[in-house]
Protein backbone atom coordinates (compact mmCIF):
# COMPACT_ATOMS: atom_id res chain seq x y z
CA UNK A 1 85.96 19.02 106.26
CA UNK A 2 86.96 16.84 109.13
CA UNK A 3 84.56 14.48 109.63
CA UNK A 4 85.85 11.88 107.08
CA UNK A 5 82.92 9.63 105.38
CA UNK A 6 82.54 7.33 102.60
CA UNK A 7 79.29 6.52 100.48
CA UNK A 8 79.10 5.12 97.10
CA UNK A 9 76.60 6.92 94.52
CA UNK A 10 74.46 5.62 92.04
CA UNK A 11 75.55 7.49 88.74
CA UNK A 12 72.56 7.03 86.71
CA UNK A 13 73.63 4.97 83.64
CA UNK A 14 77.15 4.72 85.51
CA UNK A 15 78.10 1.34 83.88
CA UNK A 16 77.53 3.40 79.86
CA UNK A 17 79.63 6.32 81.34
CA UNK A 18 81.87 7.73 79.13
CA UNK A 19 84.42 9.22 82.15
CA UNK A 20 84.90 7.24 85.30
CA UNK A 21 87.95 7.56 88.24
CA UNK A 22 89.85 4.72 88.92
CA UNK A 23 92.09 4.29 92.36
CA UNK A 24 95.52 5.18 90.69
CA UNK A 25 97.37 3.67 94.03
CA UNK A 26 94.87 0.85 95.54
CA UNK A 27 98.05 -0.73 97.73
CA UNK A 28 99.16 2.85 99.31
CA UNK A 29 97.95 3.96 102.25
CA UNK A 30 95.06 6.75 102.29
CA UNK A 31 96.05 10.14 103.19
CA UNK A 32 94.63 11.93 106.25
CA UNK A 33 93.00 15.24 104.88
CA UNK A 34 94.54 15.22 101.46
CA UNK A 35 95.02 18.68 99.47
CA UNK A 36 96.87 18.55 97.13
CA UNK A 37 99.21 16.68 94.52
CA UNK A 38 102.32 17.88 92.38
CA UNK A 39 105.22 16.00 90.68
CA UNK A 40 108.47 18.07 90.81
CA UNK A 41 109.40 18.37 87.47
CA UNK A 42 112.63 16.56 87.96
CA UNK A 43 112.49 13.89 85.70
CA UNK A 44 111.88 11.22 88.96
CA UNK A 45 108.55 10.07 87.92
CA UNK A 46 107.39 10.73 91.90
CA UNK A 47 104.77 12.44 93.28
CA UNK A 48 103.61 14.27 96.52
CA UNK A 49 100.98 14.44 98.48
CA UNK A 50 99.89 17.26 101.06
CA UNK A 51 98.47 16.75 104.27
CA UNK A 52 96.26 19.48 105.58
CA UNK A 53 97.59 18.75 108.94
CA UNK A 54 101.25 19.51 108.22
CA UNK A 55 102.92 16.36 106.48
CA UNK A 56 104.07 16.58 102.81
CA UNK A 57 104.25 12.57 101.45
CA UNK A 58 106.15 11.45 98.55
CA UNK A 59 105.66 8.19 96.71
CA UNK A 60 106.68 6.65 93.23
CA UNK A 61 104.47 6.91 90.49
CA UNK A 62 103.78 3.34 89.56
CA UNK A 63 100.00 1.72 90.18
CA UNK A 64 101.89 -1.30 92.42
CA UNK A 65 103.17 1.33 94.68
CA UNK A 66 102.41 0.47 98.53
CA UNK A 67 105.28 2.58 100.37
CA UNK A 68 105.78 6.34 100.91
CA UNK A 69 107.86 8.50 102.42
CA UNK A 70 107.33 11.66 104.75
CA UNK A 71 108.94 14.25 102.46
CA UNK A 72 108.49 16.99 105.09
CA UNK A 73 106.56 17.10 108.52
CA UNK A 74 105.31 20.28 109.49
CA UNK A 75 103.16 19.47 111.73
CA UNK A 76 104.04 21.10 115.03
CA UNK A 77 103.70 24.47 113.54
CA UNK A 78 100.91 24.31 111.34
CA UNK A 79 96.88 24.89 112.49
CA UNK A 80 95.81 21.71 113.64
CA UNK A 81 91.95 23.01 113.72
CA UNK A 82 89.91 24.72 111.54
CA UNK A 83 88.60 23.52 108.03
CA UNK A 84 90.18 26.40 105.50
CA UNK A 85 93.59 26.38 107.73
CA UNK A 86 96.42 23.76 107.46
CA UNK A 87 99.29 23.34 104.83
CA UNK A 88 97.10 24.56 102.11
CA UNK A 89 99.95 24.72 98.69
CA UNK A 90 102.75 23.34 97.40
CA UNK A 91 105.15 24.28 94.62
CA UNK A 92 108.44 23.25 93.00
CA UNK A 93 111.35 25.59 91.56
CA UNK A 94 111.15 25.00 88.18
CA UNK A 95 115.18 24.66 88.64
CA UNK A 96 114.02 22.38 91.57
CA UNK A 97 116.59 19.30 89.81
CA UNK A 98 119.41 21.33 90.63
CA UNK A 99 118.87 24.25 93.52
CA UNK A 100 116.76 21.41 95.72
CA UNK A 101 114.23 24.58 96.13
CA UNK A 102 110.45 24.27 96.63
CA UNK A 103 107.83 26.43 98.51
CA UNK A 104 104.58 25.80 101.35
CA UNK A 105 102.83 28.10 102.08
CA UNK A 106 100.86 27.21 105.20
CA UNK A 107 98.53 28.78 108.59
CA UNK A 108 99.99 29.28 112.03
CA UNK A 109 99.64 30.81 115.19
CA UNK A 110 103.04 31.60 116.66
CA UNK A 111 101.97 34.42 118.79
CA UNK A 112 97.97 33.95 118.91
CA UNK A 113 97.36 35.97 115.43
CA UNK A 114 96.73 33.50 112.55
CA UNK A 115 99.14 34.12 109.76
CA UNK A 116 99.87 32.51 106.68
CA UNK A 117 103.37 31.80 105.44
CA UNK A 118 104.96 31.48 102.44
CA UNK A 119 107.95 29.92 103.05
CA UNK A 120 111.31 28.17 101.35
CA UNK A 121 112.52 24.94 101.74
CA UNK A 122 115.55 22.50 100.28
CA UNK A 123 115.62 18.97 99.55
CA UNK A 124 118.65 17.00 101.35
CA UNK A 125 121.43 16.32 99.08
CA UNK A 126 121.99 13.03 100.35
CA UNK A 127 118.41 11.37 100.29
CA UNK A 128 116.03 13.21 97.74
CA UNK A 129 112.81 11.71 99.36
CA UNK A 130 113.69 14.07 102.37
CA UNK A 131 113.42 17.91 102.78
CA UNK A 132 115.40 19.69 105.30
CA UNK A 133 113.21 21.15 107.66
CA UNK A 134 115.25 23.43 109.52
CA UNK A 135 115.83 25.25 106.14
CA UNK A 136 112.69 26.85 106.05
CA UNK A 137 113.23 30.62 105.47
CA UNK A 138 110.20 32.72 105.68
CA UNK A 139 109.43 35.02 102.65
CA UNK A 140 106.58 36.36 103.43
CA UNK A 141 103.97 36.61 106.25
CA UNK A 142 100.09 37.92 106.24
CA UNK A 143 97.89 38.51 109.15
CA UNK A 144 94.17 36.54 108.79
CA UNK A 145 91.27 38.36 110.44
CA UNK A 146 89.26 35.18 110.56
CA UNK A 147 89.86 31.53 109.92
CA UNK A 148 88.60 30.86 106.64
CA UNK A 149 88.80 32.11 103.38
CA UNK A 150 92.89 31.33 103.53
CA UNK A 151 93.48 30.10 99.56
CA UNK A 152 97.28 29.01 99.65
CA UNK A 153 97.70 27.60 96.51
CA UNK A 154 101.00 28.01 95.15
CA UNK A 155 102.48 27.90 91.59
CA UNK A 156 105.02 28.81 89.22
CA UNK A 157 104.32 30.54 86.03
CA UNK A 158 106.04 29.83 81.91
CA UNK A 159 107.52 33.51 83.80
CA UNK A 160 109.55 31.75 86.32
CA UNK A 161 107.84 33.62 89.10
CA UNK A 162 105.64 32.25 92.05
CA UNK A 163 102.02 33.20 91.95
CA UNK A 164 100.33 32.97 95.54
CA UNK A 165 96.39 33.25 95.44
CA UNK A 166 94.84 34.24 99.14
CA UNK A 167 91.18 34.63 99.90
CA UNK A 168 89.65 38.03 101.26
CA UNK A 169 90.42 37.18 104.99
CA UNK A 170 87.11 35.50 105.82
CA UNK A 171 83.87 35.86 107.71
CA UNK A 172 80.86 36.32 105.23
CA UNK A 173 80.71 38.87 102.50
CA UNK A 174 83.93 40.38 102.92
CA UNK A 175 83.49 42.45 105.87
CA UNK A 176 86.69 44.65 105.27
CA UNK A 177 86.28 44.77 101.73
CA UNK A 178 89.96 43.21 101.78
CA UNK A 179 89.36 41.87 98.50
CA UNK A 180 89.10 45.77 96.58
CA UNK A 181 91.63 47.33 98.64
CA UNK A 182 95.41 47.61 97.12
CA UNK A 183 96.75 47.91 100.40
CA UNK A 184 96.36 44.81 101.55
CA UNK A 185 97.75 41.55 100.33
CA UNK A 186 94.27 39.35 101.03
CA UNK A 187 91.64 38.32 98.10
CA UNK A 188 94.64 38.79 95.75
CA UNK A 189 96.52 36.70 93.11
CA UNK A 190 100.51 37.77 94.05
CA UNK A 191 103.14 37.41 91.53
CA UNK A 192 106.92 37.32 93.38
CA UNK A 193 110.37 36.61 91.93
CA UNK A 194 111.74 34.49 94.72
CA UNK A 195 115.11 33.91 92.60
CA UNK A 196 116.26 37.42 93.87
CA UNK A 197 115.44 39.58 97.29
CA UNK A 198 115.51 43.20 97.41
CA UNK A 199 113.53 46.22 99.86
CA UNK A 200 114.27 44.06 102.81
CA UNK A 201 112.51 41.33 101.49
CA UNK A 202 113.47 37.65 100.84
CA UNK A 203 111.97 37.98 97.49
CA UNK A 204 111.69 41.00 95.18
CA UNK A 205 109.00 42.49 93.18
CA UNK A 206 108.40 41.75 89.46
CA UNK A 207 109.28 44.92 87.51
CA UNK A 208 106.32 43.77 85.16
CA UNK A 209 104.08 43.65 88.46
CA UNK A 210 101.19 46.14 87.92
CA UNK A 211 101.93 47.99 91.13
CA UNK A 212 105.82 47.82 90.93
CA UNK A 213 107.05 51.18 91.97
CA UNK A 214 103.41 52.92 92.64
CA UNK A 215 103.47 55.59 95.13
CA UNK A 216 99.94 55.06 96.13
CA UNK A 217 100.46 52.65 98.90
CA UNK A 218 99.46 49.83 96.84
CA UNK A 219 100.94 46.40 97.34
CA UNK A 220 103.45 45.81 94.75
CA UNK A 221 102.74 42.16 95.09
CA UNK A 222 99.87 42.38 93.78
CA UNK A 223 99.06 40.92 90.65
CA UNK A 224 95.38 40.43 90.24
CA UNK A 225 92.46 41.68 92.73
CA UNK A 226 89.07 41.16 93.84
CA UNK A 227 88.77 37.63 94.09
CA UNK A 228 86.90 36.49 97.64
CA UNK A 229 88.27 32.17 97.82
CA UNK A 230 90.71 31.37 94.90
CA UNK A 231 90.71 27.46 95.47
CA UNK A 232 93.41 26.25 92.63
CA UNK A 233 95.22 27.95 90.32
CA UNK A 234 96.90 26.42 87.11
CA UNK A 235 98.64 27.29 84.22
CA UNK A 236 97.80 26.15 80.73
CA UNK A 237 101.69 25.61 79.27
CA UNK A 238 100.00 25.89 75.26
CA UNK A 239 98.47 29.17 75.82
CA UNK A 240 99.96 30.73 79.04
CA UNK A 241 96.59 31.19 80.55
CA UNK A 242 96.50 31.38 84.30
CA UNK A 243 93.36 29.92 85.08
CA UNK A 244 91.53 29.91 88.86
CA UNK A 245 88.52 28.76 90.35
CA UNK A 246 87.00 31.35 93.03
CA UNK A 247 84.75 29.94 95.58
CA UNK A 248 81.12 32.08 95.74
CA UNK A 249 79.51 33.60 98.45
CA UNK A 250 75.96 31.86 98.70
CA UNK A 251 74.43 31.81 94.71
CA UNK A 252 77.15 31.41 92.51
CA UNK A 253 80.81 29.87 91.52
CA UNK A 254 83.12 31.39 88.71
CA UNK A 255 85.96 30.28 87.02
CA UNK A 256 88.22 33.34 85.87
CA UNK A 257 91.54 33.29 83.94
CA UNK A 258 93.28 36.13 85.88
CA UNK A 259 95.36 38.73 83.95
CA UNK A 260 97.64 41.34 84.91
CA UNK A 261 96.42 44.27 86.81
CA UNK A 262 92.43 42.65 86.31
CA UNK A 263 90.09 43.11 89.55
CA UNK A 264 87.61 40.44 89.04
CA UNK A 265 84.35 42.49 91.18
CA UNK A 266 83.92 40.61 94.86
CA UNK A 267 82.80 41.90 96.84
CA UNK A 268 80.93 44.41 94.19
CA UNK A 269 79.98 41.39 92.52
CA UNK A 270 79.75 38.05 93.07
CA UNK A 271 80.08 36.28 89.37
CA UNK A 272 77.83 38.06 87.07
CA UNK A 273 75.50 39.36 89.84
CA UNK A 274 76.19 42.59 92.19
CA UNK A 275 76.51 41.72 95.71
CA UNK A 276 77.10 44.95 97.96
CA UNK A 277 75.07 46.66 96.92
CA UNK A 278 72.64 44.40 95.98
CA UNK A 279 71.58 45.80 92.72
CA UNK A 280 73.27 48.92 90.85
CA UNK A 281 76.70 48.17 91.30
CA UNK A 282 78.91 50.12 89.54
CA UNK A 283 80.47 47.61 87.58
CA UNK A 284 83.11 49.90 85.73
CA UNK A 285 86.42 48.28 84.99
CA UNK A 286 85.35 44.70 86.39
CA UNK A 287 86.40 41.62 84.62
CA UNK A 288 83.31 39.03 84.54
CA UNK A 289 84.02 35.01 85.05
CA UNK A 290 84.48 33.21 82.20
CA UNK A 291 81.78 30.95 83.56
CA UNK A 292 79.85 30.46 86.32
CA UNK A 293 77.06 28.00 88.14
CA UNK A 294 74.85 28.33 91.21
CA UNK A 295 73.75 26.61 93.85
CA UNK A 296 70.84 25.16 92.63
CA UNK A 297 71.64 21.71 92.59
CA UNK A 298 73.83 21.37 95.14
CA UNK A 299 77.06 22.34 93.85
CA UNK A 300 78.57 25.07 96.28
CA UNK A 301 82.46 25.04 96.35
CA UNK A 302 84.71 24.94 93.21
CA UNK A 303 87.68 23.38 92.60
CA UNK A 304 89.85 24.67 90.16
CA UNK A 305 91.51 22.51 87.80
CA UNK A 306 93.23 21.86 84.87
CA UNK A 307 93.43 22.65 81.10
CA UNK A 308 93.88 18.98 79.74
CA UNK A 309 97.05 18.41 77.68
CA UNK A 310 97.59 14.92 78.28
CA UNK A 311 97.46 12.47 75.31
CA UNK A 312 94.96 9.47 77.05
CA UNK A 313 91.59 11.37 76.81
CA UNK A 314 92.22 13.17 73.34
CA UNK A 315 88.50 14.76 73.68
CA UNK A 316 89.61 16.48 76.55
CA UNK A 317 92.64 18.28 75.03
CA UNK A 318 92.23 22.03 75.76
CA UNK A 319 89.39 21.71 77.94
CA UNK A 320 89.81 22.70 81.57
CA UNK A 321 88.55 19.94 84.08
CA UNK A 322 87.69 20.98 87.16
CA UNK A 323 84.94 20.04 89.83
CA UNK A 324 82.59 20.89 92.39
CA UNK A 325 83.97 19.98 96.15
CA UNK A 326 80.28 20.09 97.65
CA UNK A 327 78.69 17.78 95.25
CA UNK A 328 81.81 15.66 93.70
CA UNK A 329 80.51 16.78 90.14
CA UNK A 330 83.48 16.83 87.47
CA UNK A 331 83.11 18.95 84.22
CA UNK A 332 85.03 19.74 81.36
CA UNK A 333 84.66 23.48 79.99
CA UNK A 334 85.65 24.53 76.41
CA UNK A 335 86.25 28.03 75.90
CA UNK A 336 88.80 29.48 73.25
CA UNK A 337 87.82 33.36 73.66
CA UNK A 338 86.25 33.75 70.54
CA UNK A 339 83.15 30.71 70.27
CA UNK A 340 80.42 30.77 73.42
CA UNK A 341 82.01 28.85 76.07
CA UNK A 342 80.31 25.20 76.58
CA UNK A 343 80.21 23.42 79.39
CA UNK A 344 80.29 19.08 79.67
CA UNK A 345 79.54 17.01 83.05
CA UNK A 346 82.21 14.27 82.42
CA UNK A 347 80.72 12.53 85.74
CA UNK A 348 78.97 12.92 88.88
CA UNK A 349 81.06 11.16 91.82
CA UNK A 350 80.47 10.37 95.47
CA UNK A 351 84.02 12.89 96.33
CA UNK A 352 84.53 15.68 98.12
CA UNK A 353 86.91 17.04 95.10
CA UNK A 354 89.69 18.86 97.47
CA UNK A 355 91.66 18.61 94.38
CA UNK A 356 92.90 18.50 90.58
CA UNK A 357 96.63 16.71 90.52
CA UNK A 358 98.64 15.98 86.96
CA UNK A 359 101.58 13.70 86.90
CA UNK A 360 104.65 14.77 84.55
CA UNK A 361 102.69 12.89 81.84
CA UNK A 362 99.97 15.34 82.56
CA UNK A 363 97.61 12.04 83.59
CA UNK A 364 95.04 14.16 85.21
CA UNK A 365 94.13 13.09 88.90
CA UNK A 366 91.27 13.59 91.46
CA UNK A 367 92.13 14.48 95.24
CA UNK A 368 89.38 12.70 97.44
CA UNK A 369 89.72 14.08 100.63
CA UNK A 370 87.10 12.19 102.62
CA UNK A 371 88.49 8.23 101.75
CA UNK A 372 92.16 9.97 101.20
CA UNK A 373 92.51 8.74 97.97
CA UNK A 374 93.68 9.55 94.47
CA UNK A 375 91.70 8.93 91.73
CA UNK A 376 92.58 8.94 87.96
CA UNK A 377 90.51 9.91 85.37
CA UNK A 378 89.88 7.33 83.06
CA UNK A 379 87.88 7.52 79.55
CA UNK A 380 85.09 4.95 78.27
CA UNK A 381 87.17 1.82 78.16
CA UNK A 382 88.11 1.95 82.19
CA UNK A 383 84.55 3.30 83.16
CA UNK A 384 82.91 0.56 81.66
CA UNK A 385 85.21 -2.26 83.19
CA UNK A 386 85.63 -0.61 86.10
CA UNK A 387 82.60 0.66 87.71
CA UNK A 388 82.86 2.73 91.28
CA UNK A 389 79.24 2.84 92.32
CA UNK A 390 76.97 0.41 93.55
CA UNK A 391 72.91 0.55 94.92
CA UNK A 392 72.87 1.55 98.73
CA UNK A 393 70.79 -1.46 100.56
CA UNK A 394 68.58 0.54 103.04
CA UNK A 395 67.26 3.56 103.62
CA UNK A 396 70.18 6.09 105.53
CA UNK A 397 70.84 9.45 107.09
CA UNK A 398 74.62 10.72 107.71
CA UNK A 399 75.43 12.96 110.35
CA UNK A 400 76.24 16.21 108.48
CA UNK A 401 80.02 17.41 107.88
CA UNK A 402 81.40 19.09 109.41
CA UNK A 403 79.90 19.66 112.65
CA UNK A 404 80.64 22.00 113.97
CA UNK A 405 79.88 23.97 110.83
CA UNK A 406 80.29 27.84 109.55
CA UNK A 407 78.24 28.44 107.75
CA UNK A 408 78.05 25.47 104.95
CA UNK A 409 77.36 22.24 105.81
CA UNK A 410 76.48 19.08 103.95
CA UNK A 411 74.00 15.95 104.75
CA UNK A 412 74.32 12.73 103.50
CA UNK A 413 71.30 10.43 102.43
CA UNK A 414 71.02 7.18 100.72
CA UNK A 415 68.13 5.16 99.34
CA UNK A 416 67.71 1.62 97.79
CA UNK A 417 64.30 2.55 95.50
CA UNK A 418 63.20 5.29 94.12
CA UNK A 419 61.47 7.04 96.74
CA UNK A 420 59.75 10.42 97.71
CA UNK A 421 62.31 12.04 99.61
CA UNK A 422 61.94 15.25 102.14
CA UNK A 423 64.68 16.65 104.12
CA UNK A 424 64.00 19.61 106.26
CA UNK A 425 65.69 21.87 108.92
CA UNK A 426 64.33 22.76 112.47
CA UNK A 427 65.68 25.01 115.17
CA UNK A 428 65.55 23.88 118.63
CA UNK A 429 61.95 25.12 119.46
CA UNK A 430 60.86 22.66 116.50
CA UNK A 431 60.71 25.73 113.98
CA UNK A 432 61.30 24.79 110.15
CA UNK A 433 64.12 26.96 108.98
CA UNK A 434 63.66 25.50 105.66
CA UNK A 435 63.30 22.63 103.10
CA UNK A 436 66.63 20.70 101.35
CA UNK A 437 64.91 18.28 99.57
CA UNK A 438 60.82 17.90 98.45
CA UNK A 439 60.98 15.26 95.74
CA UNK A 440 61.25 11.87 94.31
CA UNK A 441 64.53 10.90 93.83
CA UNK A 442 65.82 7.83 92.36
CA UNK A 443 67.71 4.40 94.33
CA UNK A 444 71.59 5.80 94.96
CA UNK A 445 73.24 8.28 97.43
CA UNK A 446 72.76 12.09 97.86
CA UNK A 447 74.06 14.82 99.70
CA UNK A 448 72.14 18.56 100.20
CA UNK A 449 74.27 21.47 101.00
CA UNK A 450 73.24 24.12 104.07
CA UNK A 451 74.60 27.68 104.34
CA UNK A 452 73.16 28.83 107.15
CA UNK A 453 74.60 32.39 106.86
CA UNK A 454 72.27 34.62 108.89
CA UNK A 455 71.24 32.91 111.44
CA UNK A 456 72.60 32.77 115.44
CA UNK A 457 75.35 30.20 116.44
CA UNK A 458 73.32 27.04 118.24
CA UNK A 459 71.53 23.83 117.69
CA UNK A 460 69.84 22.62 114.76
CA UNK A 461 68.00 19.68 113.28
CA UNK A 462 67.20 17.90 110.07
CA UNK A 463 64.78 15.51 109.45
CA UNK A 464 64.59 12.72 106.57
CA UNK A 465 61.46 11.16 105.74
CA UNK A 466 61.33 8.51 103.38
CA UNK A 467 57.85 6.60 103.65
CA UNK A 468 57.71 5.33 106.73
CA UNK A 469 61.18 6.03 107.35
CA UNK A 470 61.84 8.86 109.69
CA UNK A 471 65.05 9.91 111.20
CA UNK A 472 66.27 13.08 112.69
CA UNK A 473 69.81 14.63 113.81
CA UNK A 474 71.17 17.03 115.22
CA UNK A 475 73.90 19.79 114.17
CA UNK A 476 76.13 22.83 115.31
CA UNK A 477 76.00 26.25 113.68
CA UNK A 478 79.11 27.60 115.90
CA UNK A 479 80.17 31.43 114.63
């Protein structure tokens, strides 16, 4: 996620396409490491970006815009390394017009332990584009065994409480089984009423929390379990449905909509399929995704996103849009309970999809967080007008990203024909590990996806060879 690169696809068909993006700011400045993007709810028609590295922007909502504003710098105090660390979520009060109150929650290492925090902050009264940063007060803390796997999205509910979603503490297939265990606030969904502070705490606990008041040892936090990455959460406002994508181990991605008290299987399951143990898991009590997609073609990390309610793509209204960060795939899923859920591919785009952002008009935007742009979501009239992909000119080969890598990584090809393409991988005694690509592909740009969980930190190679065209590179598994 660091190394930053930009290629244009080839959508097949792109210029007949009925959804395209559009750059909803072409004069502002590109973020650096973009993750996210709220409004506040306050009637001020701005928006904000966040920075992985620590900076919160702010900007006004208007296409012209070319100016922002650093809303809040963090920077000196959140992980500066690491691709799943950083300022990772943002939220608003929902009384934010009036109390000035909003919430990060962010990675650190104060004392050598990575933590996250969840932490309060106010707005200065006497320039609204500025937080105070000195008024952070910490609500809540949580030890990370390992660098990835943080979550950190933040949101409020209809309920007025703050949800906090947090991954199972990292490493590869949930080595503490953090995400099962009630005692332990990681591969959770928390639900805390930060309007009031009792036991201690700066918040309290939700009486209507499923483990309010247990004398089990359970985390009264707590309000939904088993989940291993929870990238996004969001809240449909017509039918109160909490809705959250949960990044897969190395098959499969699910999208769940997370209910009190549900445990929803990892690392019993991962989606539909048990995981440890590999076959016969007990299964009892587990809530299944909603839906769910493999690896198979290159998708490998979902982004959650958004149940549509916005009144410029009426098809879309009530279906939740969300992506794929891996391949930049967008797709619009209809599901009502009752009907077998379908699922659309609205378009396939040349973005790594960090994120889903909705204005107060609930205009539904795409976070790019390679080019650091924000990109709107446009129906047929825009996409046809407007196309975003052109023909590459020669044959290419990017150097993976990132690189370092642990264990996912992702190479970059492009070709100007139709071509038979193969992309393999070597270790460094010239052994093939395995085989990305064995196929003809058609003229436009590609990218394969590696998870090279399993093998030993080191050097590897991949190989593209397209005709006469050969190229290798190298890469860095580093554990």
């Amino acid at each position: 996620m660091l190394k930053l690169i930009i290629c244009f696809f080839l959508v097949t068909g792109s210029l007949k396409a009925q959804y395209g993006l559009q750059n909803a700011f072409p004069s502002l400045p590109a973020f650096s490491l973009p993750l996210e993007m709220v409004h506040a709810g306050d009637g001020t028609n701005r928006l904000f970006v966040v920075q992985q590295r620590g900076r919160i922007y702010v900007f006004e909502n208007t296409s012209s815009v070319n100016t922002r504003k650093v809303f809040l710098d963090l920077s000196d105090k959140v992980s500066q390394s690491g691709s799943e660390t950083g300022l990772l979520g943002l939220a608003f009060h929902p009384d934010f017009k009036n109390n000035g109150s909003f919430y990060v929650n962010y990675t650190s290492s104060p004392a050598g332990q990575l933590q996250s925090f969840i932490s309060r902050f106010q707005v200065s009264a006497a320039n609204a584009d500025s937080a105070i940063k000195s008024s952070e007060q910490v609500l809540l803390t949580l030890n990370q065994p390992f660098t990835n796997h943080n979550g950190g999205n933040l949101l409020f509910g209809l309920d007025g409480y703050l949800y906090a979603a947090f991954g199972d503490g990292g490493s590869s297939g949930d080595p503490q089984n953090n995400a099962q265990s009630r005692t332990t606030l990681l591969g959770k969904i928390l639900r805390l009423d930060v309007n009031s502070a009792s036991g201690g705490r700066n918040y309290a606990i939700p009486p209507t929390n499923p483990y309010a008041g247990n004398t089990q040892g359970f985390r009264e936090e707590i309000y939904a379990y088993g989940l291993r990455n929870p990238w996004k959460m969001s809240v449909d406002p017509v039918t109160s449905k909490l809705w959250t994508g949960d990044v897969g181990q190395n098959i499969w991605e699910e999208i769940n909509i997370v209910v009190r008290g549900g445990n929803y299987g990892w690392r019993t399951m991962e989606a539909n399929n048990c995981y440890n143990p590999s076959s016969g898991c007990d299964t009892t009590g587990l809530i299944r995704p909603i839906w769910a997609y493999s690896h198979s073609n290159g998708d490998a990390s979902i982004t959650g996103g958004y149940v549509y309610r916005g009144t410029s793509l009426p098809a879309l209204i009530g279906k939740y849009v969300y992506g794929d960060y891996i391949s930049g795939r967008i797709w619009a899923l209809t599901y009502d309970g009752i009907n077998p859920t379908t699922n659309q591919l609205l378009l396939d785009s040349p973005y790594l999809v960090s994120s889903f952002g909705q204005d107060a008009e609930r205009n539904l935007y795409v976070v790019s967080y390679q080019d650091g742009r924000n990109y709107r979501l446009t129906g047929p009239a825009t996409s046809v007008s407007s196309p975003q992909f052109v023909i590459p000119t020669s044959v290419a080969l990017d150097q993976n990203y990132p690189n370092p890598f642990n264990p996912r990584t992702t190479i970059r090809f492009q070709l100007p024909s139709p071509e038979f393409v193969s992309l393999r991988i070597f270790d460094v005694l010239g052994r093939e590990i395995t085989i990305l690509v064995n196929e003809e592909r058609a003229a436009g740009a590609f990218e394969a996806g590696w998870d090279a969980s399993g093998l030993p930190s080191g050097v590897y190679f991949y190989r593209l060879q397209v005709g006469n065209f050969i190229e290798t590179k190298r890469m860095m598994l580093a554990r």
